[in-house]
Protein backbone atom coordinates (compact mmCIF):
# COMPACT_ATOMS: atom_id res chain seq x y z
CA UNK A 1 132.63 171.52 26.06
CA UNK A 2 130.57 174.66 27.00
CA UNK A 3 132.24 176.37 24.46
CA UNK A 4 132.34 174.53 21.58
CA UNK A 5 128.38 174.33 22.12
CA UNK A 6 127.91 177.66 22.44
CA UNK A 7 130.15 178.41 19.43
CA UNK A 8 127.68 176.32 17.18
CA UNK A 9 124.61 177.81 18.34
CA UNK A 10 126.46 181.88 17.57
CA UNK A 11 127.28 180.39 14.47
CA UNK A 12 123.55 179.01 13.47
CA UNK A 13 122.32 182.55 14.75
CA UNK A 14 124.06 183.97 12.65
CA UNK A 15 123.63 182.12 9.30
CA UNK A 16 119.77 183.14 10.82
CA UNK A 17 120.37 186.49 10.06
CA UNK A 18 119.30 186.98 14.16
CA UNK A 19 119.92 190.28 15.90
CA UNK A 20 123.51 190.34 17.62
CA UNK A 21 121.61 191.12 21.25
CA UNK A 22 121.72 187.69 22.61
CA UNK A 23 121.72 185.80 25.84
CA UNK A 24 122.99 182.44 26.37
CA UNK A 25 122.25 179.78 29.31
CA UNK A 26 123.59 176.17 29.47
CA UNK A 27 121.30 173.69 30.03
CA UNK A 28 122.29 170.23 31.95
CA UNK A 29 121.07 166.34 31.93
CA UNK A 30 120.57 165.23 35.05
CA UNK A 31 121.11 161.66 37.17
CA UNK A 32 118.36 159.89 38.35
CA UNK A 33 119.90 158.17 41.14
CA UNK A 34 117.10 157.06 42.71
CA UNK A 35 113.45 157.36 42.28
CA UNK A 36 112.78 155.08 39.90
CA UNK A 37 109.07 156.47 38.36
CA UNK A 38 108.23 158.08 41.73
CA UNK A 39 107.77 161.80 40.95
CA UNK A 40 104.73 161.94 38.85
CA UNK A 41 102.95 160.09 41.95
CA UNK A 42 103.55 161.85 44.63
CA UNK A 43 106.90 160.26 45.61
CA UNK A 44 110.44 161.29 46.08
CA UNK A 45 113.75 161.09 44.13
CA UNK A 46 117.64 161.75 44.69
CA UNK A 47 119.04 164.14 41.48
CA UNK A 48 122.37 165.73 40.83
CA UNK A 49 122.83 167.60 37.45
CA UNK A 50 125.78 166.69 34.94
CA UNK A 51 128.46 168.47 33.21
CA UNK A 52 126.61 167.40 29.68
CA UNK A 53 123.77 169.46 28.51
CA UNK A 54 122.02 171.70 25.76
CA UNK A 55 123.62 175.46 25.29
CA UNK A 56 121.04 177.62 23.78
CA UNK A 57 121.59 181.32 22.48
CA UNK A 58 118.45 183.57 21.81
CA UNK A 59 117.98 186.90 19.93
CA UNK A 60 114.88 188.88 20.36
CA UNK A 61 112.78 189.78 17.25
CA UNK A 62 110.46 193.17 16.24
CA UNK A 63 107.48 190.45 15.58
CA UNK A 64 106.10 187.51 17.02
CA UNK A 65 107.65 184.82 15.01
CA UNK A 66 109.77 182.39 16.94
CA UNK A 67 112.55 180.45 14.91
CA UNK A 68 114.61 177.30 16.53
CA UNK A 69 117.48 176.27 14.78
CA UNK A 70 119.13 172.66 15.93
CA UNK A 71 122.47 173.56 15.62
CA UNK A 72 123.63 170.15 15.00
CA UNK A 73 121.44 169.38 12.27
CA UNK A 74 120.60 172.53 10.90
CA UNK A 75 116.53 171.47 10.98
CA UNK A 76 114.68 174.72 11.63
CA UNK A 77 110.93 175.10 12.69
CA UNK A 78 109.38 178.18 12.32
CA UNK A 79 106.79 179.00 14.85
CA UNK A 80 104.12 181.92 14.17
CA UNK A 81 102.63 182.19 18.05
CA UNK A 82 100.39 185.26 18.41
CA UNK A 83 101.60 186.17 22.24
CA UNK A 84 99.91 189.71 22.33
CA UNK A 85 96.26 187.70 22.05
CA UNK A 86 96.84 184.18 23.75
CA UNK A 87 95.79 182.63 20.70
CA UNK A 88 97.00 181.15 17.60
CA UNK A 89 95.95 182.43 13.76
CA UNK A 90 94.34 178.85 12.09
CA UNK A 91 97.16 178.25 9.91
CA UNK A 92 99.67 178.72 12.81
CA UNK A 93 97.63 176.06 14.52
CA UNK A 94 97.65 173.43 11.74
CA UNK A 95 101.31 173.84 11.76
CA UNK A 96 101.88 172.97 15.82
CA UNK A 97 99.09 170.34 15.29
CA UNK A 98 101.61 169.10 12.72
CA UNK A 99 104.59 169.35 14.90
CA UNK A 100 103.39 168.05 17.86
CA UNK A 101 102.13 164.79 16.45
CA UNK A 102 105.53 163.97 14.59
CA UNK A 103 108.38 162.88 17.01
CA UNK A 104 111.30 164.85 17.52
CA UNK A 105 113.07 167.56 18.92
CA UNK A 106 110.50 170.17 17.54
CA UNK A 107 107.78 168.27 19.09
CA UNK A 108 109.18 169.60 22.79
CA UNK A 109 109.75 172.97 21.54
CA UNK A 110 106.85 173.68 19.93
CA UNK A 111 104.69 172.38 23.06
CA UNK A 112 106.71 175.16 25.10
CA UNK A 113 106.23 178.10 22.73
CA UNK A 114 102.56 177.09 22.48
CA UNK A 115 101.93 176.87 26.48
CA UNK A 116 103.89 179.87 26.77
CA UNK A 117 101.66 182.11 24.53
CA UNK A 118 98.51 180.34 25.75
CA UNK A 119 99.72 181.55 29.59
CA UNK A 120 101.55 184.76 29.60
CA UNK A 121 99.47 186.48 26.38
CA UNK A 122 101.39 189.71 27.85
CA UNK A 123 104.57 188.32 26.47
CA UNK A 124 104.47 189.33 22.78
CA UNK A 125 108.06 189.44 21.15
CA UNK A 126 109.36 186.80 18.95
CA UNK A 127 112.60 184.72 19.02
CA UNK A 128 115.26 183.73 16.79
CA UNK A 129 117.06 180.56 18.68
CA UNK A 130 119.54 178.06 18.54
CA UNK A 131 120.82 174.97 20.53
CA UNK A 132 123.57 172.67 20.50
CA UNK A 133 124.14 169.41 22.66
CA UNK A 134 126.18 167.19 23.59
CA UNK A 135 123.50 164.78 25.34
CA UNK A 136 122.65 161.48 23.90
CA UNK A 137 119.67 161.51 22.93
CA UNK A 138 116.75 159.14 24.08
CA UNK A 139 119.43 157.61 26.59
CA UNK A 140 117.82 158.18 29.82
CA UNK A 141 119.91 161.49 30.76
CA UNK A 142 116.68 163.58 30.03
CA UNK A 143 117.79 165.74 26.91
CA UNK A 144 114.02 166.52 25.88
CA UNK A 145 113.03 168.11 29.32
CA UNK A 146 116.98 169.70 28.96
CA UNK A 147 115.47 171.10 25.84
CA UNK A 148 111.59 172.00 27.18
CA UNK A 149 113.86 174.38 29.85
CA UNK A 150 116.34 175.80 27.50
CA UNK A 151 113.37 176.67 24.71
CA UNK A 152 111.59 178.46 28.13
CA UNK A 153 114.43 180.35 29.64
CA UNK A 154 115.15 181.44 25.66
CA UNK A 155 111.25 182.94 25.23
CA UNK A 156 111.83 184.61 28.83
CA UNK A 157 115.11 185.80 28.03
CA UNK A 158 113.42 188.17 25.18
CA UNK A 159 109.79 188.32 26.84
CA UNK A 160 110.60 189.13 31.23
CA UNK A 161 107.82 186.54 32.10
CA UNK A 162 108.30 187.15 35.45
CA UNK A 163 106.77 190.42 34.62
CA UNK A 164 103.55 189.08 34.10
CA UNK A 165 100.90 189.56 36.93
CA UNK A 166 100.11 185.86 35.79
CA UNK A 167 103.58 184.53 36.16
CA UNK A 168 103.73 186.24 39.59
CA UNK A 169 100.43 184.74 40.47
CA UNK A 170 101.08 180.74 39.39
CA UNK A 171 105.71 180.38 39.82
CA UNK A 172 107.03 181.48 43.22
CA UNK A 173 110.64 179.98 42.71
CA UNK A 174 112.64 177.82 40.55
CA UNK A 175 110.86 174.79 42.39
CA UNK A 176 107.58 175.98 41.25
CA UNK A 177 108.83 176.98 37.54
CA UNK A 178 110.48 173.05 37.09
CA UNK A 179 106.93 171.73 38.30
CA UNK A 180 105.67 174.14 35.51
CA UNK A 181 107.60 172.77 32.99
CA UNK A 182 106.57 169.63 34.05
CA UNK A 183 103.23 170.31 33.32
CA UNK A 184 103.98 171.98 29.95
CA UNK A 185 105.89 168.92 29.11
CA UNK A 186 102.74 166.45 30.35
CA UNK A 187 100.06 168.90 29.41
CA UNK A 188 98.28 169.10 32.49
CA UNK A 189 97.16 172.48 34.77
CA UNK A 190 99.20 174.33 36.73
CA UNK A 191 97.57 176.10 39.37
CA UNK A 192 95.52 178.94 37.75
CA UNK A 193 97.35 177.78 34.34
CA UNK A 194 94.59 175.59 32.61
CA UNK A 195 95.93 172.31 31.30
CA UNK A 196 96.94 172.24 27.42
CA UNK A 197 98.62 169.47 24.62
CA UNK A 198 101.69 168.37 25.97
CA UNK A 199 103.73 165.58 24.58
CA UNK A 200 102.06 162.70 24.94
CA UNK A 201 103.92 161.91 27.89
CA UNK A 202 102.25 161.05 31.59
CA UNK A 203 105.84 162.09 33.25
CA UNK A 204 106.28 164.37 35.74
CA UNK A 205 109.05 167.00 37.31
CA UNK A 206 111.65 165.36 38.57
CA UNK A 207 113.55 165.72 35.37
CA UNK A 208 113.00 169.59 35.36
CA UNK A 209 113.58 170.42 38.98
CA UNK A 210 117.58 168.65 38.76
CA UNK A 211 117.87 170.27 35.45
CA UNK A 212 117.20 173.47 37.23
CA UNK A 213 117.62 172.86 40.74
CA UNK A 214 120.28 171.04 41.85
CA UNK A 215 124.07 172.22 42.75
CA UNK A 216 127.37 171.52 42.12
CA UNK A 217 129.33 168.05 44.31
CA UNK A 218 126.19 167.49 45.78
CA UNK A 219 122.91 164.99 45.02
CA UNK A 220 119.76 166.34 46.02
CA UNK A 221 116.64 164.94 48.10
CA UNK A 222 113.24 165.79 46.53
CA UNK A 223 109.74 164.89 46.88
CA UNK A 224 106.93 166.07 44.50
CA UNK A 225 103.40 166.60 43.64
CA UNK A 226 104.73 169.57 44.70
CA UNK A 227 107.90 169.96 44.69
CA UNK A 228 109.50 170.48 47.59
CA UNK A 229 113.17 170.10 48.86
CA UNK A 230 114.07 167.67 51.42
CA UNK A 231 117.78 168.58 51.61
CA UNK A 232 121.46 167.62 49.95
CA UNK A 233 124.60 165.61 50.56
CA UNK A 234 127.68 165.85 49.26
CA UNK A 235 128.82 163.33 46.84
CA UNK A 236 131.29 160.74 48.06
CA UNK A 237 134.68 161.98 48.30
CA UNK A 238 137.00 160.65 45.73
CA UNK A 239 133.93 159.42 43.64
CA UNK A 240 132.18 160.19 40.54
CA UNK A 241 129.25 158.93 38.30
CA UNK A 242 130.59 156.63 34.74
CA UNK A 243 127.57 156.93 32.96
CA UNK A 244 126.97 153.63 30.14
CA UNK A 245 124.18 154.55 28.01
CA UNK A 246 123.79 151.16 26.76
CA UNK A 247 122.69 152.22 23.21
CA UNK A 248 119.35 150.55 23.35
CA UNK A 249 117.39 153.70 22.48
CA UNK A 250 115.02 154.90 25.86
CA UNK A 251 112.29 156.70 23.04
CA UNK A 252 108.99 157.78 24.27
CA UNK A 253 107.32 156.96 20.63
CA UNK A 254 104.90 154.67 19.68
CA UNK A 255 104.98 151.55 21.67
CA UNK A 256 107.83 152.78 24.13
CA UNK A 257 105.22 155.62 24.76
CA UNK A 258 102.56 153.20 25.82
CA UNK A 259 105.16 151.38 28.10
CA UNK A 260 106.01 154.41 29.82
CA UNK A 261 102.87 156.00 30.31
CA UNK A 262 101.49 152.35 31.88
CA UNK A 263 103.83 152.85 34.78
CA UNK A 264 102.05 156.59 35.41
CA UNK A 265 98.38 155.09 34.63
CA UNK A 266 99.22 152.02 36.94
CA UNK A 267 99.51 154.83 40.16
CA UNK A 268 96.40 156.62 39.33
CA UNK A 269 94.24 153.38 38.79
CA UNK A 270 96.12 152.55 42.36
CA UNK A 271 94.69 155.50 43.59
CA UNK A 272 91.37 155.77 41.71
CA UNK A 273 90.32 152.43 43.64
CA UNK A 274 91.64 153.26 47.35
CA UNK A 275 89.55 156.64 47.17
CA UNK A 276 86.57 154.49 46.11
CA UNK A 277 86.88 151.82 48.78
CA UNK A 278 87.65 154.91 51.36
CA UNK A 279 85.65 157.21 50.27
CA UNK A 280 88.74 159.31 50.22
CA UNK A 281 89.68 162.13 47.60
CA UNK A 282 93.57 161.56 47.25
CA UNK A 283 95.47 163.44 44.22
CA UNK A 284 98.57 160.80 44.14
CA UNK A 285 99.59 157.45 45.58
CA UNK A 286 102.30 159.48 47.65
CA UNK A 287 98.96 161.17 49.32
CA UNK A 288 97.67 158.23 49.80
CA UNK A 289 100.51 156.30 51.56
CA UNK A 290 101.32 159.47 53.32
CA UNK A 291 97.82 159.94 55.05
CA UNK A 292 96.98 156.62 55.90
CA UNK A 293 99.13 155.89 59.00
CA UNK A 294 101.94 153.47 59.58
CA UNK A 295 100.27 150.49 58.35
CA UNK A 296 99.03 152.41 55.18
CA UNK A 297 100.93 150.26 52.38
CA UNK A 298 98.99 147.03 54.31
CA UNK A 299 96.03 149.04 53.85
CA UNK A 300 95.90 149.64 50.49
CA UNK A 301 97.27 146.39 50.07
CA UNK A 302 94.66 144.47 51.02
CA UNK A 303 92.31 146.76 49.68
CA UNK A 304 93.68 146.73 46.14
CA UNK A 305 93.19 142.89 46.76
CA UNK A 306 89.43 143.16 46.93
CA UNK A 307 89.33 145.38 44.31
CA UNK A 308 88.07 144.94 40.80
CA UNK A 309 90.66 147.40 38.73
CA UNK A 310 89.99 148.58 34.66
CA UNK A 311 93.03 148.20 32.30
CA UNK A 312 95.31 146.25 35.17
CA UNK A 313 95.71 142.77 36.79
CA UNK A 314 95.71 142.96 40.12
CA UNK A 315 99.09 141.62 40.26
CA UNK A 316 100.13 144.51 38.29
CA UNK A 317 98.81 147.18 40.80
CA UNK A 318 100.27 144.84 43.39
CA UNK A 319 103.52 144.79 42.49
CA UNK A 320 103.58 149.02 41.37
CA UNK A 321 102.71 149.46 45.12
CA UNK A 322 105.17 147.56 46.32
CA UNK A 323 108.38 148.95 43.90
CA UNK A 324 106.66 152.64 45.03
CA UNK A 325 106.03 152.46 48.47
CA UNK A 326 109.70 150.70 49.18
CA UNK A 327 111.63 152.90 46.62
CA UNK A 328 109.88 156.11 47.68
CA UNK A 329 109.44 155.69 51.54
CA UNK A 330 112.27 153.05 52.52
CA UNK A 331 115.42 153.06 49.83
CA UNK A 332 115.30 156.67 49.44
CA UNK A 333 115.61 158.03 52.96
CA UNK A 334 117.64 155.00 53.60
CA UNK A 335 120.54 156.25 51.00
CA UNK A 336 120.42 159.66 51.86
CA UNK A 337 121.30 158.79 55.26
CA UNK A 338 124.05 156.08 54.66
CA UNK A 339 124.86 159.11 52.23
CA UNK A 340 125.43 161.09 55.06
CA UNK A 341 127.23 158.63 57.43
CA UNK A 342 129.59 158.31 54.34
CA UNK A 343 127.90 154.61 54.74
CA UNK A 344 128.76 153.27 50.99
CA UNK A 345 128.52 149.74 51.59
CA UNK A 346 124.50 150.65 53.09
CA UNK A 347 124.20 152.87 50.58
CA UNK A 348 124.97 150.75 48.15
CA UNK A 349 122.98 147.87 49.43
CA UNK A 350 120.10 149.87 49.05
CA UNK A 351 120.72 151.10 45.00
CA UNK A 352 121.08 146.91 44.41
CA UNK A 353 117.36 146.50 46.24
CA UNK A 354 115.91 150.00 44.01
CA UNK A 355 117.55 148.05 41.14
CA UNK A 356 115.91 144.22 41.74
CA UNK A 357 112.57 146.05 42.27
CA UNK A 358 112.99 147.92 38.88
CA UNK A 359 113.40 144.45 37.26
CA UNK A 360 111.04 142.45 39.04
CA UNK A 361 108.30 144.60 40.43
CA UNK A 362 108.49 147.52 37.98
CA UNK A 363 109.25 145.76 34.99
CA UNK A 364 111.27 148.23 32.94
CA UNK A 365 114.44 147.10 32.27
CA UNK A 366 116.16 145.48 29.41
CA UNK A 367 119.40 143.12 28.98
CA UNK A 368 121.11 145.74 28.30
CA UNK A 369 120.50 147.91 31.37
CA UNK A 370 120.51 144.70 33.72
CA UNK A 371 124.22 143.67 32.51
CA UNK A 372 125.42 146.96 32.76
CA UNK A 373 124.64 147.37 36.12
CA UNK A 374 125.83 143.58 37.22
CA UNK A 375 129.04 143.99 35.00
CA UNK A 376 129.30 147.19 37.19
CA UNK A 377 129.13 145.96 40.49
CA UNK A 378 131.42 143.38 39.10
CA UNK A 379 134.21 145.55 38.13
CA UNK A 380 133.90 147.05 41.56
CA UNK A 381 131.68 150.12 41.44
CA UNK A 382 130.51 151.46 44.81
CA UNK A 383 127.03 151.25 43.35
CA UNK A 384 125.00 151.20 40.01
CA UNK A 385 121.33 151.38 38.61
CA UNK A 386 119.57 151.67 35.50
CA UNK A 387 117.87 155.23 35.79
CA UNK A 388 114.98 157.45 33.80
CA UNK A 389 112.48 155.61 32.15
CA UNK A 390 113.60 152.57 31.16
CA UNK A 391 113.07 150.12 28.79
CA UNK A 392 116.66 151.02 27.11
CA UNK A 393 118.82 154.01 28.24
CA UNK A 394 121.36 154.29 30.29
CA UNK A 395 122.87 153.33 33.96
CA UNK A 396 125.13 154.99 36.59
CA UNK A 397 128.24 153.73 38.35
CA UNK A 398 129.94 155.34 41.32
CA UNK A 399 133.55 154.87 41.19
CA UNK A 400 136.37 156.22 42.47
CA UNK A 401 137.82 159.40 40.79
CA UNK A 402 141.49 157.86 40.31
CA UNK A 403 140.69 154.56 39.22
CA UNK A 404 137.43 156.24 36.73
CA UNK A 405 139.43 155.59 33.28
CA UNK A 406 140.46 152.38 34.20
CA UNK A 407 137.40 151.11 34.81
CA UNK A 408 135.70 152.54 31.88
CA UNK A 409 137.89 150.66 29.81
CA UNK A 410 136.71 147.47 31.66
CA UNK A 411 133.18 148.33 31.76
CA UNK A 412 133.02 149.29 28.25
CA UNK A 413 134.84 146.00 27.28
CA UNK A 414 132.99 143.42 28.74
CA UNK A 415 130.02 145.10 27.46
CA UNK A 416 131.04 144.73 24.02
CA UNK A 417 132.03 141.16 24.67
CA UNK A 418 128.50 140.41 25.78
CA UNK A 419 126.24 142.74 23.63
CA UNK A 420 128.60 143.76 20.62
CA UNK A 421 125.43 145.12 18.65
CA UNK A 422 124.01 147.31 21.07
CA UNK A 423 127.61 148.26 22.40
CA UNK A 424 128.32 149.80 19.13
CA UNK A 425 125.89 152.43 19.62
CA UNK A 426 127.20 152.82 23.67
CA UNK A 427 128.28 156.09 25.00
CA UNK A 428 130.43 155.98 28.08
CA UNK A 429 131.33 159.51 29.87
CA UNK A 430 132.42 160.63 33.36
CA UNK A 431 131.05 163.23 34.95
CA UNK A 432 130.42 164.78 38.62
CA UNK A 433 127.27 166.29 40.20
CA UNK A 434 126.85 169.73 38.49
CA UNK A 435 125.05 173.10 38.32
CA UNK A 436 121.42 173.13 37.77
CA UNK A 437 120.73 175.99 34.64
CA UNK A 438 122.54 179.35 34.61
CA UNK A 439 123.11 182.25 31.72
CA UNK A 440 126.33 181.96 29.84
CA UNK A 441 128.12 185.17 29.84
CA UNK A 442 128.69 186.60 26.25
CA UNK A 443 131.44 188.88 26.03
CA UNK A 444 132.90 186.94 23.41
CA UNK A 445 129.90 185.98 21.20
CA UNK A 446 131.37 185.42 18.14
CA UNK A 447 134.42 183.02 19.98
């Protein structure tokens, strides 16, 4: 599949007119397996990377203009960022003001080549580039942060980044760069790197550090806020992931936007009240919970109780501690360790309890997702959950390598049988734990 995608994106360089010195990297979606709106609070998820991604190609230009070609749809946007200065011309401005307040693909891209010339102002050559994917899009399987990384590692590929005393100063590994690109996606600081527009989304970097970070047969332990690694296993023998995107579209527009970015403001208003009746200074509920000794979720419990929150029911802030505190500190650690006693029957246990507390406590699930993941465990998956952020998108079965087909068949089936509308937009795919990013080699560029 590499291939193909990397034949479309030589092909829509070239019909560019773009320079034949090009790099290429593939790009990956990435599982959620667990860590259900964790990361942006301080929390911890477990990742693996898939065999589905973006491929991007990039050719360097003599000027400053960066051009991004969507293979697949041949829409182009043409941005004029003035790297040499830091700053934008006024009608370069107007034109990211304009493509950063529509919705699409360009929207991501254009909020990386804008942080990137705000940051590294040393970096002054321009881009032509083009991607290809074969990710669903808005299905849960992150293709805009897949795209966010592929539009960076394109502007380094022509610009050495890492050559800039600023770079040096603020991204220390490939840990630090995904919690970058989490911030260029959310728009907030990053270290000495002053906060900027993002997308309108209050995510944070879980998506960017699998994308990046993770490894091939294995799923990967991480806690953020920052990002640090806390280990890998090695996927089940025998097993892999059938992923169901259940074709009820995951967007972050409009009122999906507001949805999402609830379950981000919920934490903070969490946390905004326990520092008031502690008179502490925390940064994220996982600070919080993590500083507050063994009884800390009883703590903040009760004191959320006597509190008098803005924008939330108590209930609401209630039940958000609850589906974070058990998903983060207890189901987590939990299934990493069944993980690692080849325990699938605990291990699974514990992805049916993350899953309830996504439906009850955290509230963004649909029919769709729900049914998937019941008609999953009824067909006789090792485990399944709805993953990413909800309200639509997709969910994850473990199965059994030899018996995979088979039971996509089934799944896919008594899907239709029970939502034939949304099951005509359904993609259904196998894939194993994968490779975070790497460069495609390009001896053959015009293949």
């Amino acid at each position: 599949m590499t291939d193909a995608l990397l034949g479309r994106t030589v092909r829509a360089l070239d019909e560019m007119g773009a320079s034949q010195d090009r790099r290429a990297f593939r790009v990956p979606g990435r599982i959620e397996v667990l860590g259900k709106h964790t990361d942006y609070a301080g929390g911890r998820s477990l990742l693996c990377a898939i065999e589905r991604g973006i491929v991007v190609c990039v050719a360097p230009r003599a000027d400053a203009l960066v051009r991004i070609r969507n293979a697949d749809d041949a829409v182009m946007s043409d941005v004029m960022s003035d790297f040499v200065s830091g700053f934008m011309s006024d009608s370069t401005t107007a034109v990211m003001s304009d493509v950063m307040t529509g919705y699409g693909w360009w929207k991501y891209a254009a909020a990386v080549v804008s942080r990137v010339g705000r940051d590294f102002p040393n970096a002054g050559r321009g881009a032509d580039i083009a991607f290809a994917s074969d990710l669903p899009i808005d299905s849960g399987l992150s293709s805009s942060s897949a795209l966010v990384v592929a539009i960076f590692l394109a502007l380094d590929a022509v610009n050495a980044l890492a050559d800039d005393v600023r770079y040096r100063a603020a991204i220390a590994s490939r840990e630090s760069l995904a919690e970058y690109l989490g911030a260029v996606e959310n728009g907030r600081s990053f270290g000495p790197l002053e906060a900027a527009q993002g997308v309108g989304t209050l995510g944070g970097a879980e998506d960017h550090t699998a994308i990046l970070c993770c490894t091939a047969d294995t799923l990967s332990r991480y806690s953020f806020c920052p990002v640090r690694a806390e280990g890998t296993v090695p996927m089940p023998a025998g097993r892999v992931f059938v992923v169901a995107f259940s074709g009820v579209a995951a967007a972050k527009a409009g009122g999906a936007l507001d949805r999402y970015n609830e379950a981000s403001l919920s934490t903070r208003e969490i946390v905004r009240l326990w520092n008031a009746a502690t008179s502490g200074d925390d940064a994220t509920l996982g600070d919080a919970l993590g500083t507050s000794g063994p009884d800390a979720y009883e703590k903040m419990k009760n004191a959320l109780g006597r509190s008098r929150p803005s924008g939330f029911s108590i209930q609401r802030l209630l039940d958000r501690l609850e589906q974070f505190d058990v998903e983060s500190r207890g189901i987590i650690p939990g299934a990493f360790d069944a993980l690692r006693s080849r325990d699938l029957r605990t291990f699974a246990e514990l992805v049916d309890r993350s899953q309830a507390n996504a439906e009850r406590l955290l509230g963004n699930q649909t029919r769709e997702t729900i049914a998937l993941t019941r008609l999953a465990r009824d067909l006789g998956a090792d485990a399944a959950s709805a993953f990413g952020a909800g309200f639509g998108g997709s969910v994850w079965a473990m199965v059994p390598a030899d018996s995979a087909e088979l039971f996509t068949g089934a799944w896919r089936d008594r899907y239709a049988r029970e939502f034939p509308s949304a099951a005509q937009r359904a993609i259904f795919f196998t894939t194993k734990p994968y490779d975070g990013a790497s460069e495609i080699a390009m001896e053959n560029p015009h293949r």
